[in-house]
C-alpha atoms as a PDB file:
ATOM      1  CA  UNK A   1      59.329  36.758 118.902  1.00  0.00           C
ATOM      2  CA  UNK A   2      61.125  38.342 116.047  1.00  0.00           C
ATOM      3  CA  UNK A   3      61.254  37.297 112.610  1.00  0.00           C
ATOM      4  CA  UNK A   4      65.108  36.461 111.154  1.00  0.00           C
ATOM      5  CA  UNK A   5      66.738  38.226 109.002  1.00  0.00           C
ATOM      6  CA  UNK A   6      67.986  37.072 105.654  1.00  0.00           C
ATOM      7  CA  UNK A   7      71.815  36.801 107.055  1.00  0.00           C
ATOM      8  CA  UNK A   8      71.023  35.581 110.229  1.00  0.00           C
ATOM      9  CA  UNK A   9      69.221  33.081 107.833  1.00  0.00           C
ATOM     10  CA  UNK A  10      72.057  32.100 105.658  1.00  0.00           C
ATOM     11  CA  UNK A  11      74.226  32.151 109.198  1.00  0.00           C
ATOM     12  CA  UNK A  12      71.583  28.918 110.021  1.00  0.00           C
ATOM     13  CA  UNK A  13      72.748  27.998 106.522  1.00  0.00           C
ATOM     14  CA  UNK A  14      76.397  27.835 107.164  1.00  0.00           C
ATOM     15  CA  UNK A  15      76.002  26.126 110.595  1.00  0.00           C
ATOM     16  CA  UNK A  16      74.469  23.031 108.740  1.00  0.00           C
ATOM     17  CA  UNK A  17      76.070  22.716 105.888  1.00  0.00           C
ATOM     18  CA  UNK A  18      79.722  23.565 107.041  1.00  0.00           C
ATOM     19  CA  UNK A  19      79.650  22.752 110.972  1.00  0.00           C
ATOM     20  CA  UNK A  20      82.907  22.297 110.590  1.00  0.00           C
ATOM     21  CA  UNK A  21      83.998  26.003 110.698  1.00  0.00           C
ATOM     22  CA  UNK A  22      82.343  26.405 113.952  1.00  0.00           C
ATOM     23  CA  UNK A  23      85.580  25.436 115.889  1.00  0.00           C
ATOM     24  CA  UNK A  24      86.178  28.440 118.054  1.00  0.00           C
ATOM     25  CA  UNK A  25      89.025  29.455 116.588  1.00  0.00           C
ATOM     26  CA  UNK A  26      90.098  32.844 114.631  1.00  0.00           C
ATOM     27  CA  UNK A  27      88.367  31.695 111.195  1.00  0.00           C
ATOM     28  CA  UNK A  28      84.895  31.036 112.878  1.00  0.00           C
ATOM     29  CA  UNK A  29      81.880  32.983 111.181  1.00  0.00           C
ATOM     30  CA  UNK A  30      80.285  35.660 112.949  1.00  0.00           C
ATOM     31  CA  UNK A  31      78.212  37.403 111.020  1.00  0.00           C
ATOM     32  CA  UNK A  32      76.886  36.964 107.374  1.00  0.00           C
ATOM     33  CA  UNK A  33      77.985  40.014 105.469  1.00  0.00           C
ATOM     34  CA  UNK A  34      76.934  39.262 101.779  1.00  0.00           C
ATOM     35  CA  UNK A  35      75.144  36.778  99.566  1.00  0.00           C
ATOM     36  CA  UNK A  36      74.076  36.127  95.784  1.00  0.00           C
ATOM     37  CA  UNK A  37      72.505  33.592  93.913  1.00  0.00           C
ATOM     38  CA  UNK A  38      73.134  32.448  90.499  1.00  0.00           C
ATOM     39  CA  UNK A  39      71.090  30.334  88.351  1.00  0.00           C
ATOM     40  CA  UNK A  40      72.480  29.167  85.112  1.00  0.00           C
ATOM     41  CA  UNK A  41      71.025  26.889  82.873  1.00  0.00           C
ATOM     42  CA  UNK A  42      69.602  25.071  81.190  1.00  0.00           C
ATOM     43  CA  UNK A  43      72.677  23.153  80.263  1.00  0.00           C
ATOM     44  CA  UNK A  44      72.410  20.357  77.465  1.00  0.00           C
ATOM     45  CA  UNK A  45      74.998  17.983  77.625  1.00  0.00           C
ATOM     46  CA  UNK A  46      74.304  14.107  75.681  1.00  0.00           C
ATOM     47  CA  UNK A  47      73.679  12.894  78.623  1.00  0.00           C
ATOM     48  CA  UNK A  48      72.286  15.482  80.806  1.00  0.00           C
ATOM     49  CA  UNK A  49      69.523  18.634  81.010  1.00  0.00           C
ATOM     50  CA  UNK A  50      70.375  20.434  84.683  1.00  0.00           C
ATOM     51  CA  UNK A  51      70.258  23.883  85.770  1.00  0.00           C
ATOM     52  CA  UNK A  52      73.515  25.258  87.727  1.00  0.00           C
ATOM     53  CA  UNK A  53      72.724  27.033  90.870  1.00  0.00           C
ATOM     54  CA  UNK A  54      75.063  28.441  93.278  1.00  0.00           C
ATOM     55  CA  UNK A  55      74.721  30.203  96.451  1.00  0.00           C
ATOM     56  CA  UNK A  56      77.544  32.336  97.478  1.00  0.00           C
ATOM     57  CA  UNK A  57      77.405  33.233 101.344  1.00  0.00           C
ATOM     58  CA  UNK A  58      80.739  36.037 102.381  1.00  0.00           C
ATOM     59  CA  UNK A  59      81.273  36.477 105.866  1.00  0.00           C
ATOM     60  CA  UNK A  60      83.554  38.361 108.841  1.00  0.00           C
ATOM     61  CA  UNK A  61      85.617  35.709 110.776  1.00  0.00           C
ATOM     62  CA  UNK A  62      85.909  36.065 114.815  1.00  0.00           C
ATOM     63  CA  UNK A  63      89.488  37.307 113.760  1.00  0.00           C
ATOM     64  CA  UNK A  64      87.885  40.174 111.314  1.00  0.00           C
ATOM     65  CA  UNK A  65      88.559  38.591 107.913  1.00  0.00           C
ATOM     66  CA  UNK A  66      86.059  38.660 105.071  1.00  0.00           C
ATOM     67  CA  UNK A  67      85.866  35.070 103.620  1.00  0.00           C
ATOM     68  CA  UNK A  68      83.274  33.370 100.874  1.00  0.00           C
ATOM     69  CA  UNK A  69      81.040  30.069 100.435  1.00  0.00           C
ATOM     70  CA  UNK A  70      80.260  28.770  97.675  1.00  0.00           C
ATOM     71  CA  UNK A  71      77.253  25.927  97.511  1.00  0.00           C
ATOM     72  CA  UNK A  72      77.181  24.669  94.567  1.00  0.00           C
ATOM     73  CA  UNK A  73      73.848  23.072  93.053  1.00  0.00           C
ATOM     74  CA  UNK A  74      71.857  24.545  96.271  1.00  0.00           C
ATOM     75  CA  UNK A  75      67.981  25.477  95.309  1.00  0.00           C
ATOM     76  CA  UNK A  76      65.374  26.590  96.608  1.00  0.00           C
ATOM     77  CA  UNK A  77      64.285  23.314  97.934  1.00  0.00           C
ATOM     78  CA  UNK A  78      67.935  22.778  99.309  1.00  0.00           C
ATOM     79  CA  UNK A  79      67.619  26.059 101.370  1.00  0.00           C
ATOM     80  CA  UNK A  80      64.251  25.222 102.914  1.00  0.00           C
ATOM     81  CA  UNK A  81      65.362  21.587 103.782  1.00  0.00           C
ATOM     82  CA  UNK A  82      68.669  23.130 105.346  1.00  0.00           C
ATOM     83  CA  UNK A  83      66.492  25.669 107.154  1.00  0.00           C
ATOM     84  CA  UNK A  84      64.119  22.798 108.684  1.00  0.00           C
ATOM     85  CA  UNK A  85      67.193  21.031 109.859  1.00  0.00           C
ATOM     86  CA  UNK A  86      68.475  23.772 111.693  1.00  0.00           C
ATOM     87  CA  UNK A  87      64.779  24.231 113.102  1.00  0.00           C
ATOM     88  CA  UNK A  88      64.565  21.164 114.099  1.00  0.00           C
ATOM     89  CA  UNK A  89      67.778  20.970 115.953  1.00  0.00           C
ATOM     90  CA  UNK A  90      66.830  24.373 117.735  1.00  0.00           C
ATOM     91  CA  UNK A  91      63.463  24.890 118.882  1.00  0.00           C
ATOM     92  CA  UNK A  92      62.062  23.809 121.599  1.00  0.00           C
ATOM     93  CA  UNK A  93      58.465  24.791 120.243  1.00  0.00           C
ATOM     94  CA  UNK A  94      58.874  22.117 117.939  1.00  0.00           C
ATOM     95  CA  UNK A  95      59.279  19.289 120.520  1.00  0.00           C
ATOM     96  CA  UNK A  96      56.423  17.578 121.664  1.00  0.00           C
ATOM     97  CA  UNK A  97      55.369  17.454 125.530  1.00  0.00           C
ATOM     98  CA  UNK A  98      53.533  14.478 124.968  1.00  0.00           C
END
């Protein structure tokens, strides 16, 4: 078994939280080409005291064009749960045989 990569990570990413771009056509993501993340904050607002974070994801398209995500308000904890979706979905090893 081999351990993922970081993009084929954030590839797991994109599949849950945007299934919607996995439609077989020309702007389908193939392959994770970039990624930052940004945390900003604290901001202080009358009401509020929230840290911004934002996970951009830039990919190649099945018809060879670099496009961008942008998650906004995605931590740490938001990646892991994500991840553990996409686990769960995915492998077998998981399932019971009971």
């Amino acid at each position: 078994m081999t351990t993922p990569t970081t993009k084929e990570l954030l590839m797991r990413v994109i599949a849950m939280k945007s299934p919607e771009l996995f439609d077989g056509s020309d702007n389908e993501p193939i392959e994770v080409t970039s990624y930052n993340y940004y945390e900003e904050g604290p901001h202080l607002c009358e009401t509020c005291d929230y840290s911004y974070f934002l996970l951009r994801i830039g990919y190649r398209t099945r018809g060879r064009k670099t496009k961008c995500l942008n998650y906004e308000y995605f931590d740490l904890s938001d990646l892991l749960r994500t991840l553990d979706k996409w686990d769960a979905q995915h492998d077998d090893t998981r399932r019971s045989d009971a």
